[in-house]
C-alpha atoms as a PDB file:
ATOM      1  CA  UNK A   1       9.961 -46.748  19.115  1.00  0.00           C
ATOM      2  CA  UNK A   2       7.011 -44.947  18.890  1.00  0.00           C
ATOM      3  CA  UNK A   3       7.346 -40.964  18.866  1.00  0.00           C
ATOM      4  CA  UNK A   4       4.572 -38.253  19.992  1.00  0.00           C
ATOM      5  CA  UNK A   5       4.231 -36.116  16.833  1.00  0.00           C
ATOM      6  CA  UNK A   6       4.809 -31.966  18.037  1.00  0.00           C
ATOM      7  CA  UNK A   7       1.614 -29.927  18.421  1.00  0.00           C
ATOM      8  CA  UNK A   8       1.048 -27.697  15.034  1.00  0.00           C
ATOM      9  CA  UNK A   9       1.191 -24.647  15.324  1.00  0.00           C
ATOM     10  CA  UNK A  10      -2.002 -22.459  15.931  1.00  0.00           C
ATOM     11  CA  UNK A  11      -3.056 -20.113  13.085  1.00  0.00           C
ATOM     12  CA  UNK A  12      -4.501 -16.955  14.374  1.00  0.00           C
ATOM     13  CA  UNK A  13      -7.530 -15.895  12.361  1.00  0.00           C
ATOM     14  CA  UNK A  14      -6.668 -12.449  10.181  1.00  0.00           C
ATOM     15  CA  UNK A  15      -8.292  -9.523  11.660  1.00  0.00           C
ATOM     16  CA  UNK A  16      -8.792  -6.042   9.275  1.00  0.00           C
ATOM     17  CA  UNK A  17      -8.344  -2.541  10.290  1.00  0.00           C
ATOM     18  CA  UNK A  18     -10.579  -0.908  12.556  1.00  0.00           C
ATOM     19  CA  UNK A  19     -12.514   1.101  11.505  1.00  0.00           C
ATOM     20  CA  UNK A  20     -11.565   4.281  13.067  1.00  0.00           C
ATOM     21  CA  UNK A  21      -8.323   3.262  11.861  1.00  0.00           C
ATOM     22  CA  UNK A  22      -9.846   5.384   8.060  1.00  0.00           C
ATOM     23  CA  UNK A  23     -10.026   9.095  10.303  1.00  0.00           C
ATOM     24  CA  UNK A  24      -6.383   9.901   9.655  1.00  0.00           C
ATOM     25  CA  UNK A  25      -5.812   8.839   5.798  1.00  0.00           C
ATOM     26  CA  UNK A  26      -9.643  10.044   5.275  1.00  0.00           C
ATOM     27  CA  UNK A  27      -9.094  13.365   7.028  1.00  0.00           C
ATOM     28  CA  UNK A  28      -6.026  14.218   5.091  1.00  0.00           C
ATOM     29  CA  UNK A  29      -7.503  12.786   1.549  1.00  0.00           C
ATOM     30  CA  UNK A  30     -10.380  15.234   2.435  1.00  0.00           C
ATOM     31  CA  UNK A  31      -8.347  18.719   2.427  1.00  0.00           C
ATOM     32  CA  UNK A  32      -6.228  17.525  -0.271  1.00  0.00           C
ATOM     33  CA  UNK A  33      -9.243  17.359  -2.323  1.00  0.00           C
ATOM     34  CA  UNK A  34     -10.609  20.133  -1.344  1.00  0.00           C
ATOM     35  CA  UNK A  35      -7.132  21.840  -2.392  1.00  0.00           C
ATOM     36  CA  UNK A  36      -7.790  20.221  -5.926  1.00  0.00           C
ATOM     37  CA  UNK A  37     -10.752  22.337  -6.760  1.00  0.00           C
ATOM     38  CA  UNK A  38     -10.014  25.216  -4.676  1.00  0.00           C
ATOM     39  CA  UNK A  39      -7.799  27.720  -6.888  1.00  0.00           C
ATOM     40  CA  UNK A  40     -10.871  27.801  -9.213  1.00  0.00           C
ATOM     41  CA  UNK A  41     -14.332  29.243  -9.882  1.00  0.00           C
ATOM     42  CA  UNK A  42     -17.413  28.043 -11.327  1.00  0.00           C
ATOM     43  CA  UNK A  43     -18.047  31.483 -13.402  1.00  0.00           C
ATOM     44  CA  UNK A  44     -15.118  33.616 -15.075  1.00  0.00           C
ATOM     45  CA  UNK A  45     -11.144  34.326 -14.290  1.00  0.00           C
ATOM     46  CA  UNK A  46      -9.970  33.008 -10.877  1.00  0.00           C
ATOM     47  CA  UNK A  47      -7.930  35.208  -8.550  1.00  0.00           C
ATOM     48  CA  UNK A  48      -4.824  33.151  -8.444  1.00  0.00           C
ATOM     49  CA  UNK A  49      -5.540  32.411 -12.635  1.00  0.00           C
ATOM     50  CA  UNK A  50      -5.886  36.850 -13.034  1.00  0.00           C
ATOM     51  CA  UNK A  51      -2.813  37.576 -10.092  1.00  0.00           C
ATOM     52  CA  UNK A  52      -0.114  35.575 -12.010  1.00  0.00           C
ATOM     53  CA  UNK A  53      -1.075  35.860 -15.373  1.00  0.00           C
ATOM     54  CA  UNK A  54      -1.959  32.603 -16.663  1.00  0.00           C
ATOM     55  CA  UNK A  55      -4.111  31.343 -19.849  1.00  0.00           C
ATOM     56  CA  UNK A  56      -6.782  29.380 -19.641  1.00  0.00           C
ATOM     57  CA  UNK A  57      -4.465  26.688 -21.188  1.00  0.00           C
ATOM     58  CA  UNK A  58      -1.698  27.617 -18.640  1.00  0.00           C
ATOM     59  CA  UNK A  59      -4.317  27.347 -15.382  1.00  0.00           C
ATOM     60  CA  UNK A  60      -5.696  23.840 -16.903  1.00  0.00           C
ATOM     61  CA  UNK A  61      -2.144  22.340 -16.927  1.00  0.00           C
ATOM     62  CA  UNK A  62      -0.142  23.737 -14.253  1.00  0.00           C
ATOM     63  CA  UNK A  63      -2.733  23.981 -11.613  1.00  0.00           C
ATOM     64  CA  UNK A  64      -5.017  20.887 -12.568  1.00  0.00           C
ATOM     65  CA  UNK A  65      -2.800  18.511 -14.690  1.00  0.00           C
ATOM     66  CA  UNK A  66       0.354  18.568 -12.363  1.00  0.00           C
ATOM     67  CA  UNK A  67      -2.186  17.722  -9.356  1.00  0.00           C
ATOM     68  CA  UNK A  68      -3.828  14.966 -11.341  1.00  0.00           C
ATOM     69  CA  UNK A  69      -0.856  13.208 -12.646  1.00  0.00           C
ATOM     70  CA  UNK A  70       1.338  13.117  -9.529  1.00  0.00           C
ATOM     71  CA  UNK A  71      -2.111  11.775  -7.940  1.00  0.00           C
ATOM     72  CA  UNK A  72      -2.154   9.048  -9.971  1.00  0.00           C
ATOM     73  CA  UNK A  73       1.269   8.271  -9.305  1.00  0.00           C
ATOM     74  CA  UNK A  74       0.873   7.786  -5.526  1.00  0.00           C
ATOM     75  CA  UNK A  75      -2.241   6.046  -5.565  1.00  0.00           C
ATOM     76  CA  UNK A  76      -1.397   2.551  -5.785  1.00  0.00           C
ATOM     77  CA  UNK A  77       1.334   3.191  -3.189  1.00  0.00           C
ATOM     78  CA  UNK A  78      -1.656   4.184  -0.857  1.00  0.00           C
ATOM     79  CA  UNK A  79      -3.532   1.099  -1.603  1.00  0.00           C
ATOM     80  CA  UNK A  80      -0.541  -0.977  -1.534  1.00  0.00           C
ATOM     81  CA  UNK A  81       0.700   0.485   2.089  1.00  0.00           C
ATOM     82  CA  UNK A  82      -2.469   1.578   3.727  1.00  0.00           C
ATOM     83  CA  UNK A  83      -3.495  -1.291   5.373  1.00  0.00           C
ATOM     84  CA  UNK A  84      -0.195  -2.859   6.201  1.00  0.00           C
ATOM     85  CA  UNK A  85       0.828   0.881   7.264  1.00  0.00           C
ATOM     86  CA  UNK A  86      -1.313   3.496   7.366  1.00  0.00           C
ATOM     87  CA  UNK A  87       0.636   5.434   9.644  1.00  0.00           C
ATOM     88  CA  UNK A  88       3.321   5.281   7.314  1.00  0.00           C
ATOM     89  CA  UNK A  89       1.998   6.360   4.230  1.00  0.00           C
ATOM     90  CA  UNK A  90      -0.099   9.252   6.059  1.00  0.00           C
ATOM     91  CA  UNK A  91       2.017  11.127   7.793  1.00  0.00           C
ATOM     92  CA  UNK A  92       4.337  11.886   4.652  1.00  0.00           C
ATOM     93  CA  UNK A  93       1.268  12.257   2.234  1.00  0.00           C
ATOM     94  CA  UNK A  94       0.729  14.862   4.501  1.00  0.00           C
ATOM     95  CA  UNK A  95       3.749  16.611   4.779  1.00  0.00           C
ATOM     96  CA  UNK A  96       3.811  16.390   0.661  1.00  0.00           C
ATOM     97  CA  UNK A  97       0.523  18.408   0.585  1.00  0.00           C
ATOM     98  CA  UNK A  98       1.955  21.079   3.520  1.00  0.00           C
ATOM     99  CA  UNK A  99       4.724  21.986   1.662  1.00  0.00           C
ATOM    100  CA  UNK A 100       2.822  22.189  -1.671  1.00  0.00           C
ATOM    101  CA  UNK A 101       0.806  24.936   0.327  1.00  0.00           C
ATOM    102  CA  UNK A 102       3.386  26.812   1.279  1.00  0.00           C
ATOM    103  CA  UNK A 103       5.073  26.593  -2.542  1.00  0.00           C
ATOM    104  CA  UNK A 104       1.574  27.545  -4.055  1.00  0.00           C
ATOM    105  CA  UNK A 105       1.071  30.248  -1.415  1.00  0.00           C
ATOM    106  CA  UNK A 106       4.203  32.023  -2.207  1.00  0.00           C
ATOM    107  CA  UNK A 107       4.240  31.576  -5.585  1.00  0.00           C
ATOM    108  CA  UNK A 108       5.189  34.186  -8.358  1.00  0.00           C
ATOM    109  CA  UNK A 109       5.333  32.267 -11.296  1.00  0.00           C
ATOM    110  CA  UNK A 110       4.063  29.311 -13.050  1.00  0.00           C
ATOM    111  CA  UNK A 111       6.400  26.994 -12.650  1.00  0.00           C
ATOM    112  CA  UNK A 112       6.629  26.980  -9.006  1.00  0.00           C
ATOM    113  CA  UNK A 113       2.995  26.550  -9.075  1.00  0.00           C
ATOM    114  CA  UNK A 114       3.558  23.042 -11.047  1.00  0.00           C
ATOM    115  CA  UNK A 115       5.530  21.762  -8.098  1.00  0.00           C
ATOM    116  CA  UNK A 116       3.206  23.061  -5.644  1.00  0.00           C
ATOM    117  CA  UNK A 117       0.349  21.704  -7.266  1.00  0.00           C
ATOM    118  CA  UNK A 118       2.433  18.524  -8.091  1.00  0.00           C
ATOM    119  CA  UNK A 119       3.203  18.061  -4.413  1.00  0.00           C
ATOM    120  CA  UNK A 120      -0.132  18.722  -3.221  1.00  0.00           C
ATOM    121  CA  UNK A 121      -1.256  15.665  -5.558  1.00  0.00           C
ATOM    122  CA  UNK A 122       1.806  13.392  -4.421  1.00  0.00           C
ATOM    123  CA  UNK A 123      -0.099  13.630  -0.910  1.00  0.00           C
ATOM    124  CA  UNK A 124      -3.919  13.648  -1.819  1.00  0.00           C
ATOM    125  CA  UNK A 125      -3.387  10.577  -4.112  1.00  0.00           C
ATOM    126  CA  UNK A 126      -1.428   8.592  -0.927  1.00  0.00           C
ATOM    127  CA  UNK A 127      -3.939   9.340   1.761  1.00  0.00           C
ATOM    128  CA  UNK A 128      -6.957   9.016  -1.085  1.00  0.00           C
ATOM    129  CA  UNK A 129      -5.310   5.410  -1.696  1.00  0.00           C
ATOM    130  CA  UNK A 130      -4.559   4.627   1.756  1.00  0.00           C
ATOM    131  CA  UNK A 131      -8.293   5.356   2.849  1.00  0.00           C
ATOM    132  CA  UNK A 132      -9.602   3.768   0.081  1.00  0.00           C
ATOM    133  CA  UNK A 133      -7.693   0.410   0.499  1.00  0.00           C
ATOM    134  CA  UNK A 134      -8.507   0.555   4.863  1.00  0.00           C
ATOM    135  CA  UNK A 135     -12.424   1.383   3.837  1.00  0.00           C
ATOM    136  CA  UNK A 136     -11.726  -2.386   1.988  1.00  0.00           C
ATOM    137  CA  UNK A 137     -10.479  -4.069   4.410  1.00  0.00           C
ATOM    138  CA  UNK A 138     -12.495  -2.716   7.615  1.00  0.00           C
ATOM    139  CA  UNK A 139     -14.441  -5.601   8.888  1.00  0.00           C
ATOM    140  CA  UNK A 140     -17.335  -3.329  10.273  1.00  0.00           C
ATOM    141  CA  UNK A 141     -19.002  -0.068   9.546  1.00  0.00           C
ATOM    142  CA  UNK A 142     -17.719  -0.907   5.659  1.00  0.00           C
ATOM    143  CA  UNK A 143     -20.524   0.752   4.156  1.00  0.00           C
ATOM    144  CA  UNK A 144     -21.032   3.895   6.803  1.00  0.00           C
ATOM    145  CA  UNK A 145     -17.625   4.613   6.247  1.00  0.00           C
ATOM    146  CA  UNK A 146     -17.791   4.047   1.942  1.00  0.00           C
ATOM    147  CA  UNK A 147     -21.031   6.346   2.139  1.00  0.00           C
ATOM    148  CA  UNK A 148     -19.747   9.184   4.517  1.00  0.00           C
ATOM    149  CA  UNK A 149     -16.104   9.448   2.979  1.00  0.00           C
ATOM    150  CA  UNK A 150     -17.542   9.569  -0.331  1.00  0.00           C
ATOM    151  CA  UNK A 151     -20.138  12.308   0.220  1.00  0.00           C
ATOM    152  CA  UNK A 152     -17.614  14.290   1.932  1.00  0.00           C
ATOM    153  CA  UNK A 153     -15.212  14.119  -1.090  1.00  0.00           C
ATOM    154  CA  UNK A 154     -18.126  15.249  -3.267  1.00  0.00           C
ATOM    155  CA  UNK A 155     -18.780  17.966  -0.815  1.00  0.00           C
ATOM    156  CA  UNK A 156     -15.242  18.852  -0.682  1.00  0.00           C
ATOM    157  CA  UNK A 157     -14.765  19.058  -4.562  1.00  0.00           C
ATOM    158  CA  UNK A 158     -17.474  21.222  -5.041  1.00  0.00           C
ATOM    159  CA  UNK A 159     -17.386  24.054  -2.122  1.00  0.00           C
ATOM    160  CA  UNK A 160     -13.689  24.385  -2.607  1.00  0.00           C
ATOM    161  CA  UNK A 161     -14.338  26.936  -5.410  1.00  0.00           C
ATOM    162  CA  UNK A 162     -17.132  28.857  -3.730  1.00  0.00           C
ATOM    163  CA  UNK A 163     -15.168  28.946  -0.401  1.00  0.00           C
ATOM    164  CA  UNK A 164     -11.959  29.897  -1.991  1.00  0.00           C
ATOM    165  CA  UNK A 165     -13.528  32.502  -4.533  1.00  0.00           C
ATOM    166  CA  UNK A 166     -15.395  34.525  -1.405  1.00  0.00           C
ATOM    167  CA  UNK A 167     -11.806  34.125   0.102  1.00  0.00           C
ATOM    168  CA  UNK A 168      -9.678  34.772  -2.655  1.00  0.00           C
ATOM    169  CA  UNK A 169     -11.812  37.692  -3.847  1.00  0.00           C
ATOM    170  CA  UNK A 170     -11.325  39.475  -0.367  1.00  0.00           C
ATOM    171  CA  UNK A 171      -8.009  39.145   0.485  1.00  0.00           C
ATOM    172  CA  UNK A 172      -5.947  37.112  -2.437  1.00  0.00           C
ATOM    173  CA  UNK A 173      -5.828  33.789  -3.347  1.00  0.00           C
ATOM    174  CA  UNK A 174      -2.588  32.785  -1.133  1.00  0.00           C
ATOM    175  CA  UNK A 175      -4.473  33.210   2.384  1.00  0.00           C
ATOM    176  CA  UNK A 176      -6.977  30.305   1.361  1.00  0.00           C
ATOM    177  CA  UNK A 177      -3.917  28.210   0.629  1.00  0.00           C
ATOM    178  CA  UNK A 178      -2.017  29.360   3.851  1.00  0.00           C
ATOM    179  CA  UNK A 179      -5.535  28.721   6.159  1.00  0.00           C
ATOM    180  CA  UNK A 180      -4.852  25.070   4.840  1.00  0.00           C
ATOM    181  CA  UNK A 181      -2.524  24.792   7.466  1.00  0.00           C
ATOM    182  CA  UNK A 182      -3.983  24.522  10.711  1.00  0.00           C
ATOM    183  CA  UNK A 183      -6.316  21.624   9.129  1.00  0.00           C
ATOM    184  CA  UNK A 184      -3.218  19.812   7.988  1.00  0.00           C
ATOM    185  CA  UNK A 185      -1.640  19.976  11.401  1.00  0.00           C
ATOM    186  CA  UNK A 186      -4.872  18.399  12.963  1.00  0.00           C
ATOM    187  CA  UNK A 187      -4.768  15.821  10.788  1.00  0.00           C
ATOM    188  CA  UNK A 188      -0.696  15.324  11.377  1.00  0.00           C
ATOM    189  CA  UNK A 189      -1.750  15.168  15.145  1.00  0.00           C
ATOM    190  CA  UNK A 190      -4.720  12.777  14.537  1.00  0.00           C
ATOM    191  CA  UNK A 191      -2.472  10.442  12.159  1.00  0.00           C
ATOM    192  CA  UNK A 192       0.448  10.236  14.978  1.00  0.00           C
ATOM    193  CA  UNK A 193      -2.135   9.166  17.778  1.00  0.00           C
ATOM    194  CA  UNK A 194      -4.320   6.995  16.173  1.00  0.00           C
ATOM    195  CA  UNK A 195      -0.414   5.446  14.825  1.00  0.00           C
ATOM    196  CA  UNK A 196       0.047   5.144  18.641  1.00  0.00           C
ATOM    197  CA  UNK A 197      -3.048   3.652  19.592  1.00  0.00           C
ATOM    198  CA  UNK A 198      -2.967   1.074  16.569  1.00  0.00           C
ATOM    199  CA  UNK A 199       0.229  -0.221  18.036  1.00  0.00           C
ATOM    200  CA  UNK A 200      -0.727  -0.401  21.493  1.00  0.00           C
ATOM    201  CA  UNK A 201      -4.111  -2.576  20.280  1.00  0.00           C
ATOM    202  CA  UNK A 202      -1.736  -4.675  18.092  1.00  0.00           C
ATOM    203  CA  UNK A 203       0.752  -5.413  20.934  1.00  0.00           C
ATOM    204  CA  UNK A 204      -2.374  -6.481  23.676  1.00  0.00           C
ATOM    205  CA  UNK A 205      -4.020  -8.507  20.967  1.00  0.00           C
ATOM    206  CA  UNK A 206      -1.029 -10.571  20.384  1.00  0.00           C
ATOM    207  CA  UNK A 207      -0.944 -13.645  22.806  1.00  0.00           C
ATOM    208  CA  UNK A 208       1.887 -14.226  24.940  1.00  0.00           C
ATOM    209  CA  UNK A 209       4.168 -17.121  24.602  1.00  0.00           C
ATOM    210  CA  UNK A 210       4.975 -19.216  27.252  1.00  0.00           C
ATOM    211  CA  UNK A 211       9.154 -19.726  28.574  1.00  0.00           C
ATOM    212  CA  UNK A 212       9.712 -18.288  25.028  1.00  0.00           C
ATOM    213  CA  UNK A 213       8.077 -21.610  23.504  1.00  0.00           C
ATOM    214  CA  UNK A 214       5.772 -20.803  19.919  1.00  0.00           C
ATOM    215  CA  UNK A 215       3.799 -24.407  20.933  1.00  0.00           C
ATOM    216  CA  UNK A 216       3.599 -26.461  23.894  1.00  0.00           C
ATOM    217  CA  UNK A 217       6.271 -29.157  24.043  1.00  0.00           C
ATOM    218  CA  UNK A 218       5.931 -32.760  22.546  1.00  0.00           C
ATOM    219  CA  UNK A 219       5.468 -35.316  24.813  1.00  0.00           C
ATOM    220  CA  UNK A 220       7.776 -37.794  26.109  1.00  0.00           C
ATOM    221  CA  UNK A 221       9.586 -40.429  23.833  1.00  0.00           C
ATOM    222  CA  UNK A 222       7.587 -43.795  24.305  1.00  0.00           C
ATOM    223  CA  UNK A 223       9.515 -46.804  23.786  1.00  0.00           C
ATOM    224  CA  UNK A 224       7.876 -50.159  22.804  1.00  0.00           C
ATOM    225  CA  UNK A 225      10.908 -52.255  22.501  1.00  0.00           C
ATOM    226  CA  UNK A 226      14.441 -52.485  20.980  1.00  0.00           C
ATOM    227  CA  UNK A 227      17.937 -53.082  21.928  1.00  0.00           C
END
């Protein structure tokens, strides 16, 4: 009895992220480091450093090490997630780095400051991650994208404290954390659609499968002899 062996079953070929897939994570990496630098100044006493009495020592840790640490923390998680999710890990890094805003904005004290600074790292450090690892992965633009998000994190780093020292000096150092806001909601927005969009592509990409069958069926059962 001689048996047609089943069809194997087709592979389909592994296809990265897109490439504009990178604007949500990237966008909301980018304001979170520009929140990083932004409660200082290049020359003398910042306003937030002068309005709630803090040491040089106390300004270094609370507003800097806090931010740094629970950065560190969340990065791998970004680079773990962000291709398999991006969506996923954006959305809540940004939400993490809204509410560490609003902590660091109303702040009195230093220690509320720690877990506004701690939350805005949380968030930087998972977007950061999750735009790194998509950057990675991209099958096209790679490099355009590498270049550009990495000159804008430079540029972010370093104009935070000139932006938010004209601010701060004018009208306190909470508005510059409260006009954080509006940017963080555009990115929120950008993340959800993009999500959307990413779904619909992976849906219409996927083939359809005929009367519910993953291959085609074997053949009929040839018989060459027996009893």
């Amino acid at each position: 009895m001689h048996v047609t062996p089943p069809t194997p079953p087709v592979t389909r070929p592994v296809v990265g992220p897109a490439w504009w897939q990178v604007f949500g994570p990237g966008l909301a990496a980018l304001i979170g480091l520009f929140m990083l630098t932004v409660i200082y100044q290049f020359d003398g006493m910042s306003a937030l450093q002068r309005d709630l009495g803090l040491s040089d020592l106390g300004a270094l840790v609370v507003g800097l090490v806090s931010f740094v640490v629970a950065a560190a923390l969340t990065v791998p998680v970004g680079l773990l997630l962000g291709t398999r999710a991006p969506t996923a890990v954006t959305i809540p890094a940004i939400c993490f780095v809204f509410f560490g805003v609003l902590l660091v904005a109303f702040t009195n004290a230093g220690g509320l400051l720690a877990v506004g600074r701690a939350l805005q790292g949380l968030g930087t450090g998972a977007a950061t991650g999750a735009t790194v690892a998509l950057i990675l992965k991209t099958r096209e633009r790679r490099g355009v994208l590498a270049g550009v998000f990495a000159a804008l994190a430079a540029l972010a780093l370093l104009l935070a404290p000139v932006i938010g020292q004209v601010i701060s000096e004018a009208v306190g150092f909470r508005v510059i954390q409260l006009a954080a806001i509006p940017f963080l909601l555009v990115a929120l927005v950008v993340s959800a659609v993009l999500g959307i969009v990413s779904l619909s592509a992976a849906k219409r990409q996927a083939p359809p499968i005929p009367n519910g069958m993953p291959y085609p069926p074997p053949g009929p059962t040839e018989f060459t002899g027996g009893a």
